[in-house]
C-alpha atoms as a PDB file:
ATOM      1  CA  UNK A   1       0.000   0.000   0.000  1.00  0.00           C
ATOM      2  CA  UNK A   2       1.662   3.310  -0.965  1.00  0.00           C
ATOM      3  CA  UNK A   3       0.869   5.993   1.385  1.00  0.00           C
ATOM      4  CA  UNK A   4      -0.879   9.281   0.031  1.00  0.00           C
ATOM      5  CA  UNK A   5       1.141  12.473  -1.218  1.00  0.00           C
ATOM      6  CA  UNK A   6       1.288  15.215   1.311  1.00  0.00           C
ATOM      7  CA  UNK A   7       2.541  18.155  -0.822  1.00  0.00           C
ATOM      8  CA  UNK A   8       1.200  20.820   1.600  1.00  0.00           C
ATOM      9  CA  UNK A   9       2.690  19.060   4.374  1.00  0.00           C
ATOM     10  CA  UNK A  10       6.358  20.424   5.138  1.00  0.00           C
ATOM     11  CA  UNK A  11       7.668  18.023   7.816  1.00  0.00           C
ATOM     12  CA  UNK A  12       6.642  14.984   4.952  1.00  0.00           C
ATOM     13  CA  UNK A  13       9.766  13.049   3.522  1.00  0.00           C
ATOM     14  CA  UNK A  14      12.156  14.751   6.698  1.00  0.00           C
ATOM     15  CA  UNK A  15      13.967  12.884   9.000  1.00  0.00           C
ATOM     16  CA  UNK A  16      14.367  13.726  12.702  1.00  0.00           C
ATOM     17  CA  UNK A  17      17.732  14.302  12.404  1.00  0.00           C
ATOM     18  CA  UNK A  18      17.937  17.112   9.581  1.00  0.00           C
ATOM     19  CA  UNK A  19      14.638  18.589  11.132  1.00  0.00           C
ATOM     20  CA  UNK A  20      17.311  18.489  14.438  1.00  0.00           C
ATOM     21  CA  UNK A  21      20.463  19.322  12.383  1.00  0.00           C
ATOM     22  CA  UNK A  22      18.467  22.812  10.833  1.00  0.00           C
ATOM     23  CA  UNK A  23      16.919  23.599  14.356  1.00  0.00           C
ATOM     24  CA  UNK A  24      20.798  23.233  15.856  1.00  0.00           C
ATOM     25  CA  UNK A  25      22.432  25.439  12.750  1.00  0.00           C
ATOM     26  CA  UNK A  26      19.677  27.844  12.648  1.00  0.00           C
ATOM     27  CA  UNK A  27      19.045  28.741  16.379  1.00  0.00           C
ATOM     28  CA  UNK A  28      22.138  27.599  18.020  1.00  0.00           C
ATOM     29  CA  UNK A  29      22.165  24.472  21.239  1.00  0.00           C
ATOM     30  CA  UNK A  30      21.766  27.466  23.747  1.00  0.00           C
ATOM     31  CA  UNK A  31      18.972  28.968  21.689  1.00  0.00           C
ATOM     32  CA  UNK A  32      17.729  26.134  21.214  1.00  0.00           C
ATOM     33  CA  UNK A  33      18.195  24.870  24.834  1.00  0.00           C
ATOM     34  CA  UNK A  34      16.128  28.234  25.989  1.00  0.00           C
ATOM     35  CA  UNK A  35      13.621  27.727  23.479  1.00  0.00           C
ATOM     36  CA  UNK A  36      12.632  24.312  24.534  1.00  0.00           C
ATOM     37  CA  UNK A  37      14.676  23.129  27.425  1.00  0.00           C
ATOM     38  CA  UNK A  38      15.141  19.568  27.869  1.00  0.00           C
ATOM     39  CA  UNK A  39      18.057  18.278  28.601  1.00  0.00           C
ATOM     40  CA  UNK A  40      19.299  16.696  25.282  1.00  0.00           C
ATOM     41  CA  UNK A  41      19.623  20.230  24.094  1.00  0.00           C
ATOM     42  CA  UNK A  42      20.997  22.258  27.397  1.00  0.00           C
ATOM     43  CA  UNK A  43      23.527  19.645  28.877  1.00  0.00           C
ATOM     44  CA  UNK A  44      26.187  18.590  26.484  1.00  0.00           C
ATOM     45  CA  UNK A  45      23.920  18.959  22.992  1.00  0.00           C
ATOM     46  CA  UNK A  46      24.484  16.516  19.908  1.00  0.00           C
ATOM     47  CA  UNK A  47      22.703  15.466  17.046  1.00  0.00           C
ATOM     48  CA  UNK A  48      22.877  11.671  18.552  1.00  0.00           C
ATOM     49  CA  UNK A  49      21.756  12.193  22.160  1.00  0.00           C
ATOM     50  CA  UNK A  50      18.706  14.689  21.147  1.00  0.00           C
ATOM     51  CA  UNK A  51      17.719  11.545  18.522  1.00  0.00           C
ATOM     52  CA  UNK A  52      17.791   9.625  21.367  1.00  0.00           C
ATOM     53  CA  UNK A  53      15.692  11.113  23.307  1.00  0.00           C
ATOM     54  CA  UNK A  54      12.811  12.681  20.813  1.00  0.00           C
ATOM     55  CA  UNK A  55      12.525   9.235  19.429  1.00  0.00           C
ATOM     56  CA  UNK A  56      11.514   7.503  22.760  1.00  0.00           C
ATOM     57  CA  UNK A  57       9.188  10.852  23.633  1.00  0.00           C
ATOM     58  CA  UNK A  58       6.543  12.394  21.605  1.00  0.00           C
ATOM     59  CA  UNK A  59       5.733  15.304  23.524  1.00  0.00           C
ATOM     60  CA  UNK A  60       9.252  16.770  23.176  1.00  0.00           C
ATOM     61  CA  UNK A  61       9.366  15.709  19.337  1.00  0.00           C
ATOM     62  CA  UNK A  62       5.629  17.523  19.008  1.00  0.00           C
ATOM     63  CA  UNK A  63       7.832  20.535  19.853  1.00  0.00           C
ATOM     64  CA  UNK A  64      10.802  20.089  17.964  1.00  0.00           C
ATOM     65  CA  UNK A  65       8.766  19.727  15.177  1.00  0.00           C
ATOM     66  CA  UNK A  66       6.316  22.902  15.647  1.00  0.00           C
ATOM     67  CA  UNK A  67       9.332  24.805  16.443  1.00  0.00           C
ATOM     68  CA  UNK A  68      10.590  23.846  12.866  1.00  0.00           C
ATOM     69  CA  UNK A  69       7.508  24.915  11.428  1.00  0.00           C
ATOM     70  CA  UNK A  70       8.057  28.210  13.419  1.00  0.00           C
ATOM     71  CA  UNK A  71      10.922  28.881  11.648  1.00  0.00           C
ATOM     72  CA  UNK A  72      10.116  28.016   8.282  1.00  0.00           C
ATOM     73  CA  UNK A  73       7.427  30.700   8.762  1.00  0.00           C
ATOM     74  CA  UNK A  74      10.192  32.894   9.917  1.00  0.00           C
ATOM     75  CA  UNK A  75      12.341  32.431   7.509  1.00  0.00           C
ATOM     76  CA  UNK A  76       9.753  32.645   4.518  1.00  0.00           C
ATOM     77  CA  UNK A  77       8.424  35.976   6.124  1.00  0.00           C
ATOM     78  CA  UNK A  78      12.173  37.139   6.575  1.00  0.00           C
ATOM     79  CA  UNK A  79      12.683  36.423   2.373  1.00  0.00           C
ATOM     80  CA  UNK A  80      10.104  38.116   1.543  1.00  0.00           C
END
């Protein structure tokens, strides 16, 4: 079964990790540590550990993930 096209949908065909790696490059770990602080981003941030972690808990991903599509909107509002 092929699963349907989601062309409006920016988080489809993304991994964790780049949605991660662009939040990290973008905002910064302390940013990003202020902006939503868990621990995999304020105490010794990587790539890895916050995988780690936002795989095993969906509340925290929930975040990482609206706070991606936060700053897509900034970014496309900053371009324009």
């Amino acid at each position: 079964m092929q699963t349907p096209a989601q062309p409006r949908n920016p988080l489809h065909g993304l991994t964790l990790e780049a949605i991660v790696t662009a939040l990290s490059e973008h905002y910064g770990w302390q940013n990003l540590g202020e902006r939503i602080p868990i621990r995999c981003f304020t105490h010794e941030p990587s790539v890895a550990s916050s995988l780690k972690f936002l795989r095993k808990t969906p509340w925290a991903r929930e975040k990482v993930e609206s706070l991606y599509l936060f700053m897509l909107r900034d970014i496309r509002r900053a371009t324009r």
